[in-house]
Protein backbone atom coordinates (compact mmCIF):
# COMPACT_ATOMS: atom_id res chain seq x y z
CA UNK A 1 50.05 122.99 26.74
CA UNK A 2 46.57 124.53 26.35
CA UNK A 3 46.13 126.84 23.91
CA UNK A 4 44.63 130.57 25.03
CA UNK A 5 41.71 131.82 23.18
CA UNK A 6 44.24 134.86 22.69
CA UNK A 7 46.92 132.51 21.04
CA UNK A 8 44.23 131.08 19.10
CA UNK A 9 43.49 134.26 17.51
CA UNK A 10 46.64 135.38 16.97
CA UNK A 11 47.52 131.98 15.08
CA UNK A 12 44.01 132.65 13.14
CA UNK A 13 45.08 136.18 11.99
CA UNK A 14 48.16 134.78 10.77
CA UNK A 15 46.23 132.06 8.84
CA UNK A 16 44.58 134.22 7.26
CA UNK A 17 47.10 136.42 5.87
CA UNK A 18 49.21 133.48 4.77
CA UNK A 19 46.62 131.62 2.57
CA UNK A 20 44.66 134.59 1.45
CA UNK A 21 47.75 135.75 -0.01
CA UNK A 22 48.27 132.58 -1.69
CA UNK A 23 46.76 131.27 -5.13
CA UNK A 24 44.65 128.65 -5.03
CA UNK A 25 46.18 125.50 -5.36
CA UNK A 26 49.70 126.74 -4.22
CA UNK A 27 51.36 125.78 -0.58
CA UNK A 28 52.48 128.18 2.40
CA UNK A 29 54.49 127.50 5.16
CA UNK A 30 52.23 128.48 8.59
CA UNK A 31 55.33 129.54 11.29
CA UNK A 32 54.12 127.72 14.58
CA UNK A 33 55.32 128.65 18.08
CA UNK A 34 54.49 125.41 19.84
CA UNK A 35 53.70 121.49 18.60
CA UNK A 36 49.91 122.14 19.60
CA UNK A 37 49.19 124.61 17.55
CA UNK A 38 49.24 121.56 14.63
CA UNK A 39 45.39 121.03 16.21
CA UNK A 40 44.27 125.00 15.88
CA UNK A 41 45.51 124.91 11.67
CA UNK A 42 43.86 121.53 10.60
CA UNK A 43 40.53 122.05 12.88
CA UNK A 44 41.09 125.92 10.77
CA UNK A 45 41.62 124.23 7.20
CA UNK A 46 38.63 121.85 7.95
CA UNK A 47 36.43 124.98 8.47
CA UNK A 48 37.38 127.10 5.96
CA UNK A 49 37.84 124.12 2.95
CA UNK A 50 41.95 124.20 3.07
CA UNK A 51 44.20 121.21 3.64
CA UNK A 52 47.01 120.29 5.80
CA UNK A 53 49.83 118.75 4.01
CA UNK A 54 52.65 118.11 6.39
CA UNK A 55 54.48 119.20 9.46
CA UNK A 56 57.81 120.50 9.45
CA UNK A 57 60.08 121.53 12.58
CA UNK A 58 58.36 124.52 12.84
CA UNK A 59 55.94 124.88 10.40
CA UNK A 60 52.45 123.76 8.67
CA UNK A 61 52.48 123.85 5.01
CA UNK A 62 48.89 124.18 4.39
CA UNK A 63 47.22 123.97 0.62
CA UNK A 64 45.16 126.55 -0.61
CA UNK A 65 41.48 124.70 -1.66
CA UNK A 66 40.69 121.08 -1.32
CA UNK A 67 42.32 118.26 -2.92
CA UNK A 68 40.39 116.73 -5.77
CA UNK A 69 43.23 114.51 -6.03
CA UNK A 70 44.71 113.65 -2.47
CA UNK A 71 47.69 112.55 -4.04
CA UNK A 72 48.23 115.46 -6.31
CA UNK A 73 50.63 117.76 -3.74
CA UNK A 74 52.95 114.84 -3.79
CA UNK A 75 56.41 115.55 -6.13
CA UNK A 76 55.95 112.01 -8.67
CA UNK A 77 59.29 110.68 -6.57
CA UNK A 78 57.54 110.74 -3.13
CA UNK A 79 54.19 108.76 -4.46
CA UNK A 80 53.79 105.64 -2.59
CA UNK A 81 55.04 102.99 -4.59
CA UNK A 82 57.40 104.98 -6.37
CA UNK A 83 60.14 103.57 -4.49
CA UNK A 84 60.95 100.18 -3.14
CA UNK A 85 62.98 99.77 0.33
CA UNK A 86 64.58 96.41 1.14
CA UNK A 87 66.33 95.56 4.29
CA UNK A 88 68.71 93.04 2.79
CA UNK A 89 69.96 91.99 6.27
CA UNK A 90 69.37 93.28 9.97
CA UNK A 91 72.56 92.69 11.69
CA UNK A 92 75.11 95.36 11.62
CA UNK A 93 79.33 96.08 12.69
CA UNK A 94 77.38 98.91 15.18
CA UNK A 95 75.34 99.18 17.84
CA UNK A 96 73.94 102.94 17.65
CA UNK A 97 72.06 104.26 20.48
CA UNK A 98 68.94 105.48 18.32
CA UNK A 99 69.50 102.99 15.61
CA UNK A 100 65.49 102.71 14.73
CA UNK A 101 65.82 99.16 13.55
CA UNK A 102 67.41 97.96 17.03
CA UNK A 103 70.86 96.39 14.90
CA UNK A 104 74.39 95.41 16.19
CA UNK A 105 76.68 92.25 15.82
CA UNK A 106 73.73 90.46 18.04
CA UNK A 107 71.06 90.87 16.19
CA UNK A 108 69.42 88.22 14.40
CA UNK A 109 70.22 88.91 10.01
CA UNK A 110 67.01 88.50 8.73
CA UNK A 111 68.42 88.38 5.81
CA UNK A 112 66.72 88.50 1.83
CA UNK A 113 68.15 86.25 -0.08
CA UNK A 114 69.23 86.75 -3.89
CA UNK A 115 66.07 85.02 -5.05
CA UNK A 116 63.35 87.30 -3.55
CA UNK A 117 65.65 90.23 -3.99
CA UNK A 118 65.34 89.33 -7.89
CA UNK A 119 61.00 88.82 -7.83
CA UNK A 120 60.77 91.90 -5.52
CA UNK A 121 62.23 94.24 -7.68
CA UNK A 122 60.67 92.46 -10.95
CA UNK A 123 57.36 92.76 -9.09
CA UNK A 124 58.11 96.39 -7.90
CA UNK A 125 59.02 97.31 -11.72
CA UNK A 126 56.23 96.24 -13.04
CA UNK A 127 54.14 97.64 -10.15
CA UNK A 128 55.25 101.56 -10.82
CA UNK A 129 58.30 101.40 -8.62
CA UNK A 130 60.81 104.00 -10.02
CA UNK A 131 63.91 103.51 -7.49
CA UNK A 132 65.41 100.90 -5.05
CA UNK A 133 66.57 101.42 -1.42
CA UNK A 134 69.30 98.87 -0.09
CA UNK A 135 69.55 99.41 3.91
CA UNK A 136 70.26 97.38 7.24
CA UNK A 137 71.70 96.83 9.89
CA UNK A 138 75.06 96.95 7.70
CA UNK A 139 74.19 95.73 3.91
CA UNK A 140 78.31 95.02 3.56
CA UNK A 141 77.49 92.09 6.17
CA UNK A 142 75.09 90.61 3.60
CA UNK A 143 77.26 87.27 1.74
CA UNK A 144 75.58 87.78 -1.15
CA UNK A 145 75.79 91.72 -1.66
CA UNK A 146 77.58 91.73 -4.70
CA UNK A 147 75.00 89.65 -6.74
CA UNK A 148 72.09 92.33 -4.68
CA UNK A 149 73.60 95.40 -6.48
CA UNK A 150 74.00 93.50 -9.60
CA UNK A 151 70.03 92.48 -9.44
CA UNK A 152 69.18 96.26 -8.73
CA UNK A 153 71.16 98.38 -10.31
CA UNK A 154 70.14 96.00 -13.77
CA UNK A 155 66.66 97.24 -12.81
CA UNK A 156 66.40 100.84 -11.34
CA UNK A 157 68.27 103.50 -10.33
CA UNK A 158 69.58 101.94 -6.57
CA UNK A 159 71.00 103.69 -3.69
CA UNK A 160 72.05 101.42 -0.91
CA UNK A 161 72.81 102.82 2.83
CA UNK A 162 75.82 102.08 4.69
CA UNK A 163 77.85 102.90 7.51
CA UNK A 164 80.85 103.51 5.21
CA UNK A 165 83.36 101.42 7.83
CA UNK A 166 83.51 98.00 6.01
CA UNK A 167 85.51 98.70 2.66
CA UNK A 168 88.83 96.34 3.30
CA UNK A 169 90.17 93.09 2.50
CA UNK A 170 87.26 90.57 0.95
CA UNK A 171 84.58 93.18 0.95
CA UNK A 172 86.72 96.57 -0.26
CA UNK A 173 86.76 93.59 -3.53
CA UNK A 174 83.28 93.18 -3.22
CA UNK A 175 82.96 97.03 -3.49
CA UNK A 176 85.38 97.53 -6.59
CA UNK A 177 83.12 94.66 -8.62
CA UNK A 178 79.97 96.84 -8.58
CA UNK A 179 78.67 99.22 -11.05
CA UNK A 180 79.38 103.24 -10.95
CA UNK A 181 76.27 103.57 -13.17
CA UNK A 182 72.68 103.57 -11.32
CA UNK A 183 74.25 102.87 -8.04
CA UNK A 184 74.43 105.72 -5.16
CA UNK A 185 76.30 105.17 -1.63
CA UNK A 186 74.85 107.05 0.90
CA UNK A 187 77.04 106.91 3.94
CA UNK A 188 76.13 107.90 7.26
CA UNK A 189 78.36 110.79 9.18
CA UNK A 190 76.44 112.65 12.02
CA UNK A 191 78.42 115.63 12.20
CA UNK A 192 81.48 117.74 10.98
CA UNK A 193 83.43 116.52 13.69
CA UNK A 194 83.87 113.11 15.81
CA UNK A 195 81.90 114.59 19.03
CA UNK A 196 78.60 113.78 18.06
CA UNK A 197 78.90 110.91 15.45
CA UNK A 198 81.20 108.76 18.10
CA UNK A 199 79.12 109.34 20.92
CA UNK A 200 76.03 107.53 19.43
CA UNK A 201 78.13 105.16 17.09
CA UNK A 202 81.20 104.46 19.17
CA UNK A 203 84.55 105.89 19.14
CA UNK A 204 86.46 105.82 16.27
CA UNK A 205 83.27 105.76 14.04
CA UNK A 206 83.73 109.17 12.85
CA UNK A 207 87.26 108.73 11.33
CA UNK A 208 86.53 105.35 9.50
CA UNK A 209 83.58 106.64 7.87
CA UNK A 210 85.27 109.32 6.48
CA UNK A 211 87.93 107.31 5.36
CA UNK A 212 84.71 105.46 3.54
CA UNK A 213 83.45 108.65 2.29
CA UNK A 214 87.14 108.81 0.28
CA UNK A 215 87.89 105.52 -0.45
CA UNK A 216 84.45 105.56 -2.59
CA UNK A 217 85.09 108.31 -3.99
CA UNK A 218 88.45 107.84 -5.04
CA UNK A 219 86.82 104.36 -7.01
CA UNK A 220 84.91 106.64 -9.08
CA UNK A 221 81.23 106.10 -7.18
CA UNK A 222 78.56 108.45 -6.40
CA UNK A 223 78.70 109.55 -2.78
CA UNK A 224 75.90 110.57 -0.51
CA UNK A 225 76.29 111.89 3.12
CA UNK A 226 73.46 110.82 5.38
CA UNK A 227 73.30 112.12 8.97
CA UNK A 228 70.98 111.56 11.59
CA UNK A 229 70.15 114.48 13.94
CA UNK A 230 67.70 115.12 16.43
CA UNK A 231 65.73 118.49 16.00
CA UNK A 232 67.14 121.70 16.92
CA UNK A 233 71.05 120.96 15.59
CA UNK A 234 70.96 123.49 12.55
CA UNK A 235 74.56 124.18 13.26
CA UNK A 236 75.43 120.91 12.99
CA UNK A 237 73.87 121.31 8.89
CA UNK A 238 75.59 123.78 8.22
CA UNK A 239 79.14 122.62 9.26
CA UNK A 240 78.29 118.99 7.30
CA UNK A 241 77.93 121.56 4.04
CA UNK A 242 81.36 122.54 4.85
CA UNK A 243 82.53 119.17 5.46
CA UNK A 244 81.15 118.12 1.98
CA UNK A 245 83.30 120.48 -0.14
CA UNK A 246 86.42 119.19 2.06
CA UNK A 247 85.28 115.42 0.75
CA UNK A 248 84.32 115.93 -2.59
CA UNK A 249 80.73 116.19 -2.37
CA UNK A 250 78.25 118.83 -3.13
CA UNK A 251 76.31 120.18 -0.50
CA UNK A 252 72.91 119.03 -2.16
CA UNK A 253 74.51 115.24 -1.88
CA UNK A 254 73.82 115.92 1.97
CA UNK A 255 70.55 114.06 3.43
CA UNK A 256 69.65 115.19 7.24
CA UNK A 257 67.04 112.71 9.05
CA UNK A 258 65.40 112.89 12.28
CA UNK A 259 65.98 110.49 14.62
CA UNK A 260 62.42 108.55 15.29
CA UNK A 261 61.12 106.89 18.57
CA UNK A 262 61.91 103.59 17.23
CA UNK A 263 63.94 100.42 17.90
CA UNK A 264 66.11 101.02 21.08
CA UNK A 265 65.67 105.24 20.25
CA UNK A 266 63.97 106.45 23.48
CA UNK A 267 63.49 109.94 22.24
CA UNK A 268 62.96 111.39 18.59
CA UNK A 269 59.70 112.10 16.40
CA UNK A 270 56.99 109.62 17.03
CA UNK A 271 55.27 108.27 13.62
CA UNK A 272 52.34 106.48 12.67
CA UNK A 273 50.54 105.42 9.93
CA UNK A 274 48.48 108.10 10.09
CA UNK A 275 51.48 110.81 10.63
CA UNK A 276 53.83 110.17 7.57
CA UNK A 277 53.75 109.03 4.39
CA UNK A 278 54.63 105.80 3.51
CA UNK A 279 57.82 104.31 1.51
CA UNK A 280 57.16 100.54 0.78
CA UNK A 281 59.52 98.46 2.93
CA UNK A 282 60.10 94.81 2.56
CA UNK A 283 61.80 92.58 4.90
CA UNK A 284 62.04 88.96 5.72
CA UNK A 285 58.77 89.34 7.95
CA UNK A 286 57.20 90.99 5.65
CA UNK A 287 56.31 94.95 4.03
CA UNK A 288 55.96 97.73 6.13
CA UNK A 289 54.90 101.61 5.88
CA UNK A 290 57.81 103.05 6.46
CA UNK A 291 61.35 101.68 6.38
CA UNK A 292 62.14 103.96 9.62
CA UNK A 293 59.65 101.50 11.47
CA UNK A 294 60.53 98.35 9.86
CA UNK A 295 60.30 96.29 12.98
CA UNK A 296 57.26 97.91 14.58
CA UNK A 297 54.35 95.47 14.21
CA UNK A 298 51.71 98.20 13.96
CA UNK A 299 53.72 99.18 10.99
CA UNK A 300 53.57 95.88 9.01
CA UNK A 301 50.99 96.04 6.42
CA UNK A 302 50.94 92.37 5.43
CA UNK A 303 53.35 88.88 6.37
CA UNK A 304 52.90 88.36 3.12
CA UNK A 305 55.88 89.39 0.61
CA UNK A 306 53.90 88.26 -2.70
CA UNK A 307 52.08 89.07 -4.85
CA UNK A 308 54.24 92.56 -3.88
CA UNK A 309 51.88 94.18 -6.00
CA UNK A 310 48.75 93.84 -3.98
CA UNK A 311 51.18 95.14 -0.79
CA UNK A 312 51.72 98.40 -3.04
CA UNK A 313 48.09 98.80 -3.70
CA UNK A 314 46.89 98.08 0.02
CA UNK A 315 49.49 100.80 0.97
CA UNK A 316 48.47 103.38 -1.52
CA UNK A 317 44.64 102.74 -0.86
CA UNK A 318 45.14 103.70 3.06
CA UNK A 319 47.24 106.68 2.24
CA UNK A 320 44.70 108.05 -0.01
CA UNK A 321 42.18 107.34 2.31
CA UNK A 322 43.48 109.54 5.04
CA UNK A 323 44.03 112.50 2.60
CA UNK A 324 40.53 112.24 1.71
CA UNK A 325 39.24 112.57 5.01
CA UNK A 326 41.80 115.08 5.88
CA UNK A 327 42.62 113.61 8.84
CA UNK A 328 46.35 112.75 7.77
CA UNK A 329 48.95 115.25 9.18
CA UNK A 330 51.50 113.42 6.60
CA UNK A 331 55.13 114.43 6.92
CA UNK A 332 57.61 112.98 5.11
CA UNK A 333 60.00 111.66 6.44
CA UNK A 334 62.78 111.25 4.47
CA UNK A 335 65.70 108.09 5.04
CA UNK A 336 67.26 108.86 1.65
């Protein structure tokens, strides 16, 4: 789309009225009518000493004045570094059509074992990491889960993702043995009804992660829904809120995420380095940006696990190296 010089003013005019009208130092959220006008606001903030913070759906948020500190419009939780994300294994019970890791039964585990789990999240600590991630493919497909949690939730405050559908037999034991305290499950349910959730995560998906959802719950943990939309489903928020009070949950325990062009998605947002900002991410192969592109070599930021420290660092250092030059559109992009 190209942009009339008519537009153009038009999205100056309201510009103007939005950050004049703000403090300096405070945010406002710019209403845009199309993805190009991102261009027209940051060219804008370069020219008249603002900055661009991130994008949202349909919005700008734009900071009034330039950043002394690039990191300082950042809440503490959302610093890089402040949390650690492992991928304990790759392989997974499903085979979802935007899954942005590419996992199913197939795939090959990849899998951290107890020992690096335990120096990662020493390192991490002792780093500035605050909380830990567990994800997958399917962490309940990991052998040595139970002594993962134990490692973690020891350390930090842990949530750890899963699809909710694994809790019988061996592992609904391996569930029951971990802590309540510092330990958050955040299962994944795409919608209020099956419709959606089965057709990207096969039929029958729907009811056995509720049935997750209540078996947790009724062992005393701390339940978080996660679902995965693309953009433009607000009805499909709203209904989850409903849905929560039905399972016990408050509607603030609900997490939405976009669904990003990676892994075997073919549609969804398309990230870079440069276009969100990073969560460490460790995996077998090595840390990454962003645990939503944990397979995407242009997203690996070294092979090498350890010293995880000097990872952290090298990730922090580019971040605030693109907010200085305000050249970083940085979104978050939030997975938990």
């Amino acid at each position: 789309m190209i942009i009339s010089d008519s537009d153009r003013a038009r999205l100056a005019i309201r510009l103007v009225e939005a950050v004049n009208a703000a403090a300096t130092g405070t945010t406002v959220l710019v209403p845009l009518h199309h993805p190009d006008e991102v261009d027209v606001v940051d060219q804008w903030c370069k020219r008249t000493d603002n900055s661009v913070l991130a994008i949202h759906d349909e919005a700008v948020e734009v900071y009034r004045g330039r950043l002394s500190d690039p990191s300082s419009s950042l809440p503490a939780d959302r610093m890089p570094g402040s949390r650690l994300w492992m991928y304990t294994n790759f392989h997974c019970n499903l085979a979802c059509d935007y899954c942005c890791v590419s996992s199913s039964p197939q795939t090959d585990p990849r899998s951290l074992s107890v020992d690096t789990v335990h120096r990662a999240v020493k390192e991490g600590i002792a780093a500035g990491v605050k909380e830990l991630y567990l994800t997958g493919g399917e962490p309940f497909m990991h052998p040595d889960l139970a002594e993962i949690i134990v490692v973690c939730t020891a350390a930090a405050p842990t949530v750890m993702l899963t699809n909710g559908m694994l809790f019988r037999g061996s592992r609904l034991a391996v569930l029951d043995a971990m802590p309540r305290d510092n330990l958050v499950l955040q299962i994944s349910l795409d919608s209020p009804t099956p419709d959606l959730h089965d057709l990207h995560r096969g039929v029958g998906s729907w009811q056995r992660a509720v049935d997750g959802i209540t078996t947790a719950r009724s062992m005393g943990f701390n339940v978080r829904l996660a679902a995965t939309l693309a953009a433009g489903e607000p009805h499909q928020e709203a209904a989850l809120n409903a849905l929560c009070e039905q399972l016990d949950l408050r509607p603030e325990d609900t997490v939405v995420r976009r669904i990003a062009k990676q892994g075997v998605a073919t549609r969804g947002v398309v990230i870079s380095r440069g276009t969100v900002v990073p969560e460490v991410c460790l995996t077998s192969t090595g840390v990454y940006w962003h645990p939503v592109s944990a397979t995407d070599p242009d997203m690996r930021v070294t092979t090498d696990i350890f010293p995880l420290e000097k990872a952290i660092d090298a990730i922090r250092s580019e971040f605030l190296d693109y907010r200085r030059k305000g050249d970083m559109l940085a979104a978050a992009f939030p997975c938990a």
